[in-house]
C-alpha atoms as a PDB file:
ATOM      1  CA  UNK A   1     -24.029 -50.593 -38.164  1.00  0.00           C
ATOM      2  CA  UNK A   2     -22.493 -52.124 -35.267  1.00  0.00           C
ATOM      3  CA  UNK A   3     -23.812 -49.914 -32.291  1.00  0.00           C
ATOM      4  CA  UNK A   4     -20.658 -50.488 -30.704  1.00  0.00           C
ATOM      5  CA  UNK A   5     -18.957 -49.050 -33.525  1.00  0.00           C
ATOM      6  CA  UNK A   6     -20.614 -45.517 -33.440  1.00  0.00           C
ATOM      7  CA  UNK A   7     -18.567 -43.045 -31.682  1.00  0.00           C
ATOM      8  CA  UNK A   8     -20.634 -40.234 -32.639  1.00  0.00           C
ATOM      9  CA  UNK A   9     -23.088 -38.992 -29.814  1.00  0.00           C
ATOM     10  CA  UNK A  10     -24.286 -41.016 -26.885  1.00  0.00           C
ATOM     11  CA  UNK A  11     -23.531 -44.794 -26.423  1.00  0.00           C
ATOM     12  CA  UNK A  12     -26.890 -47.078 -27.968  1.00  0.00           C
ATOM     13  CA  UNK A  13     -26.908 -48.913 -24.630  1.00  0.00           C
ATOM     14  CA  UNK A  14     -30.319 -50.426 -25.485  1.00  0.00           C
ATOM     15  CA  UNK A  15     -28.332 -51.675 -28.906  1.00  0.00           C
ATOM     16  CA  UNK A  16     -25.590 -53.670 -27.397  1.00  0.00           C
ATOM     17  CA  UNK A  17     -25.535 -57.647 -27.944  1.00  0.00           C
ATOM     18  CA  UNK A  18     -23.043 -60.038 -26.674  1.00  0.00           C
ATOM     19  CA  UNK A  19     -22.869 -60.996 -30.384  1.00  0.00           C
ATOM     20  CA  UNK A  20     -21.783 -57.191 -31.216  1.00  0.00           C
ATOM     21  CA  UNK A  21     -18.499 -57.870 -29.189  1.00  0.00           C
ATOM     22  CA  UNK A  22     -16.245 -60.254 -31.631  1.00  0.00           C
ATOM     23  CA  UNK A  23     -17.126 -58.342 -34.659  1.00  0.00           C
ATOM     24  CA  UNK A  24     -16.437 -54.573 -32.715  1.00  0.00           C
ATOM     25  CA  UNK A  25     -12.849 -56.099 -31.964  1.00  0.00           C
ATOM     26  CA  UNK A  26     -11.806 -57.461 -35.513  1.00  0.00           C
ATOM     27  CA  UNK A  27     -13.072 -54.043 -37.088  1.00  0.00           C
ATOM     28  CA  UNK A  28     -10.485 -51.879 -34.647  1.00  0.00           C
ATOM     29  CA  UNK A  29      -8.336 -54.881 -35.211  1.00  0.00           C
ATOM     30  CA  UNK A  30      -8.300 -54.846 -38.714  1.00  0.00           C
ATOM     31  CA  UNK A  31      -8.005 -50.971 -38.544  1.00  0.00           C
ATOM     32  CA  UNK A  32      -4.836 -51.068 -36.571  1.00  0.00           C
ATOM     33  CA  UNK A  33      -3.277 -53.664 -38.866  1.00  0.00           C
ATOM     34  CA  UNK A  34      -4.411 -51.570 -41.614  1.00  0.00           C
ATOM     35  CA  UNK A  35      -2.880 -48.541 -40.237  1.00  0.00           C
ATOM     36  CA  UNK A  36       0.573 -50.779 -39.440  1.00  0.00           C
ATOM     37  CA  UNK A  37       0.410 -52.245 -42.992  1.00  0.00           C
ATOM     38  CA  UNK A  38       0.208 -48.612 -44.449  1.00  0.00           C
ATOM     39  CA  UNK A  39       3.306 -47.596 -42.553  1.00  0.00           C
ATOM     40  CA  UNK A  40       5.295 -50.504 -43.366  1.00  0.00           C
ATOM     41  CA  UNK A  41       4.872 -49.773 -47.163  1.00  0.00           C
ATOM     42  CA  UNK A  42       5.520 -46.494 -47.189  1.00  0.00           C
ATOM     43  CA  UNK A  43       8.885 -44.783 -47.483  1.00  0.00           C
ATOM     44  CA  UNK A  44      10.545 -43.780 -44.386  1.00  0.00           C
ATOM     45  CA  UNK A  45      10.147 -40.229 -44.241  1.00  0.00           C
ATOM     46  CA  UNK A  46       8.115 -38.542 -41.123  1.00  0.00           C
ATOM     47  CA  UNK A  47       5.060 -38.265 -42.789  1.00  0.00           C
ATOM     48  CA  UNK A  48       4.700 -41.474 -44.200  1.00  0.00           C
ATOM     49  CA  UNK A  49       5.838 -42.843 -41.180  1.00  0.00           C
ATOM     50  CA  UNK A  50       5.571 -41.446 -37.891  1.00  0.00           C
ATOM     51  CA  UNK A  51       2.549 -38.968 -38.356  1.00  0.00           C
ATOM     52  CA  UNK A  52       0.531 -41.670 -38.985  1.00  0.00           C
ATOM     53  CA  UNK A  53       1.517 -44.069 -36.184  1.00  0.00           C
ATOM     54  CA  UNK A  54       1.209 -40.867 -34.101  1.00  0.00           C
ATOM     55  CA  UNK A  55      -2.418 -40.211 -34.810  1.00  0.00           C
ATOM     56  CA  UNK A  56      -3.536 -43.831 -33.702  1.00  0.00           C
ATOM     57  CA  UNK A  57      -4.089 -42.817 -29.585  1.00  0.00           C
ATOM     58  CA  UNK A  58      -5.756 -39.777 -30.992  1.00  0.00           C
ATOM     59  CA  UNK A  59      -8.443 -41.723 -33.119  1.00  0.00           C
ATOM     60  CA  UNK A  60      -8.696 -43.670 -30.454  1.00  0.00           C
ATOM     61  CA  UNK A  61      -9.465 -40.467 -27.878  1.00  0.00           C
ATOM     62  CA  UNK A  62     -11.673 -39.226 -30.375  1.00  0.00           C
ATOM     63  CA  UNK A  63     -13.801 -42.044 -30.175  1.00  0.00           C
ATOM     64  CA  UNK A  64     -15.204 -42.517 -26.591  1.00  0.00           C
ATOM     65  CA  UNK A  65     -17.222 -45.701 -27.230  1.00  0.00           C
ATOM     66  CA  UNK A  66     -17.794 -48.252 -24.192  1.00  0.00           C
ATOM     67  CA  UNK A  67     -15.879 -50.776 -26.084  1.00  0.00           C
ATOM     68  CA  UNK A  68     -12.746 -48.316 -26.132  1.00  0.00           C
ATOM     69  CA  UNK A  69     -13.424 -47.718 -22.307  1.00  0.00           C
ATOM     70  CA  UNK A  70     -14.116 -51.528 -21.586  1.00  0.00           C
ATOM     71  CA  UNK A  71     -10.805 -52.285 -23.626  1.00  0.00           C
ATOM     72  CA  UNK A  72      -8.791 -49.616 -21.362  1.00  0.00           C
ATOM     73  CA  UNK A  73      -9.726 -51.314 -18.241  1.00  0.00           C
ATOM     74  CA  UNK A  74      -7.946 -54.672 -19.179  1.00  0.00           C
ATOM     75  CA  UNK A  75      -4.357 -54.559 -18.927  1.00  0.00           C
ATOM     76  CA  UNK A  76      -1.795 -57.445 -19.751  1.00  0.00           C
ATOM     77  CA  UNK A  77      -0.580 -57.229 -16.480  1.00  0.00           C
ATOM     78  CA  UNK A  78      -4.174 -57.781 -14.626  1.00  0.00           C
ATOM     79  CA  UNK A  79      -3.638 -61.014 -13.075  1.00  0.00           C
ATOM     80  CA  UNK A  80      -4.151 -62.383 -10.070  1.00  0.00           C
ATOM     81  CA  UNK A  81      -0.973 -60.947  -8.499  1.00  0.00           C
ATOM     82  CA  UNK A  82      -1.910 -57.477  -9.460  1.00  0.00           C
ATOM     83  CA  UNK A  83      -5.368 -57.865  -8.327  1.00  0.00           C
ATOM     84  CA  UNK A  84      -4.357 -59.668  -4.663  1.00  0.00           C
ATOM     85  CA  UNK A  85      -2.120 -56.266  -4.363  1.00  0.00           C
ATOM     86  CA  UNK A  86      -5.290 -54.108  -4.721  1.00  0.00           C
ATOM     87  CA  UNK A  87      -7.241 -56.346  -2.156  1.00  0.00           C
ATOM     88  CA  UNK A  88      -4.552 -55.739   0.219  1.00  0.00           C
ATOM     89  CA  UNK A  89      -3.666 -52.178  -0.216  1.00  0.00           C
ATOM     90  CA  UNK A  90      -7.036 -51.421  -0.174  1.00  0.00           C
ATOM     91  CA  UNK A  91      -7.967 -50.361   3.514  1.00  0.00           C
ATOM     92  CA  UNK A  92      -4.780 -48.569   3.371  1.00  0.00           C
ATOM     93  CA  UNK A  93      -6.072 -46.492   0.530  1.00  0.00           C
ATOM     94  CA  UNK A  94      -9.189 -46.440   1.871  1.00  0.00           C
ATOM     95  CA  UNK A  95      -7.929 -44.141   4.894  1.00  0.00           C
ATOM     96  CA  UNK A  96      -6.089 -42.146   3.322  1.00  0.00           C
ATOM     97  CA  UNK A  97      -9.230 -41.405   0.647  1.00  0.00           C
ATOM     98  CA  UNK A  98     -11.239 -40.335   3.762  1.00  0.00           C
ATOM     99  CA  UNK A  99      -8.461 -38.752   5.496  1.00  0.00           C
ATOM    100  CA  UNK A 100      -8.583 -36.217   2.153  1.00  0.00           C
ATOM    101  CA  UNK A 101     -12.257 -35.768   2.343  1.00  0.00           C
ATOM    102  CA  UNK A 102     -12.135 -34.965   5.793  1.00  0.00           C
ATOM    103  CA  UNK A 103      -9.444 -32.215   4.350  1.00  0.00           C
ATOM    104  CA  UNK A 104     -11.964 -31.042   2.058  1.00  0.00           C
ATOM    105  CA  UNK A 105     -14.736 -30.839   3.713  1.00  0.00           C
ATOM    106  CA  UNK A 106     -13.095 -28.912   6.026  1.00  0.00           C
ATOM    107  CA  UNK A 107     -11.508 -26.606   3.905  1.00  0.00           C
ATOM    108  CA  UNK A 108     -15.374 -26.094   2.571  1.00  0.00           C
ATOM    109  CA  UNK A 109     -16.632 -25.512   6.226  1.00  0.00           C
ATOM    110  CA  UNK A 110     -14.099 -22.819   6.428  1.00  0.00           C
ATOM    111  CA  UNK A 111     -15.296 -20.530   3.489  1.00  0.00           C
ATOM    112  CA  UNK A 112     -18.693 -21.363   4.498  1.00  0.00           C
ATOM    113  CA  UNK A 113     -19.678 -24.367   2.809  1.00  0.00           C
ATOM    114  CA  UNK A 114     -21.110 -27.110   4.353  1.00  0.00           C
ATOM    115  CA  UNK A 115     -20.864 -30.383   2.954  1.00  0.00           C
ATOM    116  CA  UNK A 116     -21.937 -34.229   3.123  1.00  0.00           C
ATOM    117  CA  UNK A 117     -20.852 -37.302   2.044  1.00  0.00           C
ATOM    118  CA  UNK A 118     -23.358 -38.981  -0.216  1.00  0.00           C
ATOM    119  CA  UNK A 119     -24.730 -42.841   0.368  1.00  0.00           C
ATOM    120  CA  UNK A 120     -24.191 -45.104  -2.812  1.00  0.00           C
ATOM    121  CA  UNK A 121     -28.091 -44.888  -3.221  1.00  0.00           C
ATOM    122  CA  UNK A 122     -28.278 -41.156  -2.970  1.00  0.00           C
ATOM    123  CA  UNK A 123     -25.727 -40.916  -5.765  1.00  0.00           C
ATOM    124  CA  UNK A 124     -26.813 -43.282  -8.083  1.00  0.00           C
ATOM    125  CA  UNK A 125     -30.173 -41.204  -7.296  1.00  0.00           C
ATOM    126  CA  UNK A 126     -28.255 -37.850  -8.111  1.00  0.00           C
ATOM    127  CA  UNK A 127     -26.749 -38.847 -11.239  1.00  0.00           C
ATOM    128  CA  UNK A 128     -29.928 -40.609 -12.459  1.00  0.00           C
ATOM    129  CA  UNK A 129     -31.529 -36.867 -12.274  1.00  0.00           C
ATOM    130  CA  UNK A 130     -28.477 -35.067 -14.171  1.00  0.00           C
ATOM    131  CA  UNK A 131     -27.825 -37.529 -16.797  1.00  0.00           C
ATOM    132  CA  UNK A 132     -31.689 -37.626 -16.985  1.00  0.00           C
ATOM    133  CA  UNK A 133     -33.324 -34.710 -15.991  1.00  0.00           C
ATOM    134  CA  UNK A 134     -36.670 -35.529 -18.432  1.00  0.00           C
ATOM    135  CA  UNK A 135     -36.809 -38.865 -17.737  1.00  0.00           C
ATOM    136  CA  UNK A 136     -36.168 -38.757 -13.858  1.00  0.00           C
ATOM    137  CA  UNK A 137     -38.967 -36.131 -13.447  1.00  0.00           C
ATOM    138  CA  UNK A 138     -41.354 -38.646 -15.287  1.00  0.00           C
ATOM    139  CA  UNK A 139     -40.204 -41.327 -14.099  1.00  0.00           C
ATOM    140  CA  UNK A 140     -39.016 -41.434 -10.516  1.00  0.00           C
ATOM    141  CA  UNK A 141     -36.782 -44.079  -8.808  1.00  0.00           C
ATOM    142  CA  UNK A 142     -38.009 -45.833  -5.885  1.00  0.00           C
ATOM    143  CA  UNK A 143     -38.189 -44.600  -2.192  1.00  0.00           C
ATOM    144  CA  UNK A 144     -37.231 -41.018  -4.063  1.00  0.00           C
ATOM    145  CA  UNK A 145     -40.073 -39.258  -3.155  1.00  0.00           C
ATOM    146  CA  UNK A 146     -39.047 -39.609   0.591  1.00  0.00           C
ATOM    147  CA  UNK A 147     -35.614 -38.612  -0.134  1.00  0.00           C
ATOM    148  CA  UNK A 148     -36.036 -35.474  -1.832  1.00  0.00           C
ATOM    149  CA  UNK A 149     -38.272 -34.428   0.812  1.00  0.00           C
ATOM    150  CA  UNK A 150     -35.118 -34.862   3.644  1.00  0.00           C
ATOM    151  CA  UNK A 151     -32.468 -32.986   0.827  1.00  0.00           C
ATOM    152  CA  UNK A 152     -30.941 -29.872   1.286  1.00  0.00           C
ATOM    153  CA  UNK A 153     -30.121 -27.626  -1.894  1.00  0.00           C
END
């Protein structure tokens, strides 16, 4: 089976092949036309009609592949013009994301909480423990060691 194709469990990230792409798309492909060519026949009454149609975004929900996610991050309106507008919103964005931090952080400090923002390393180092919590005690990324010495709990 097509490890891009199995929506049941984890992703098989060590699985995917470039060559698993093309055939992934024509099976949803062919689903969807299935699904269109099944409501086309049928007689136009609610349940031949519309309850099917209306169950397509929920097979797709149900099936949280990386090809479904990869597939929701291109849009047909991703061009260039769309992406320049990103590039120059960004630092505007940007602010305002760390002007709502600052807002949380001190709405933490106020109950009691104290709080830090994270380096990119630290939380690629964080989530590597949660999502692996066997694997990262066996295994442990480098520089960690010096790291989790310096963390606070």
């Amino acid at each position: 089976m097509n490890p891009l194709l199995d929506f049941g469990g984890l992703p098989r990230f060590p699985e995917f092949r470039p060559e698993h792409v093309a055939p992934a798309l024509d099976a949803l492909l062919a689903e969807g036309r299935a699904t269109v060519a099944a409501v086309t026949q049928a007689a136009a009454t609610w349940d031949a009609f519309i309850v099917p149609l209306d169950d397509v975004p929920g097979a797709a929900a149900k099936r949280p592949g990386l090809l479904n996610q990869f597939l929701s991050w291109i849009s047909v309106d991703d061009g260039s013009g769309k992406a320049t507008m990103r590039y120059r919103n960004f630092p505007e964005k940007s602010v305002q994301l760390k002007d709502r931090v600052q807002q949380v952080q001190a709405g933490l400090h106020n109950v009691g909480l104290n709080s830090r923002r994270l380096p990119t390393q630290d939380l690629i180092e964080l989530f590597y423990q949660i999502y692996n919590p066997k694997s990262s005690q066996e295994q442990k990324m480098k520089g960690m060691e010096a790291k989790a010495a310096r963390m606070v709990l």
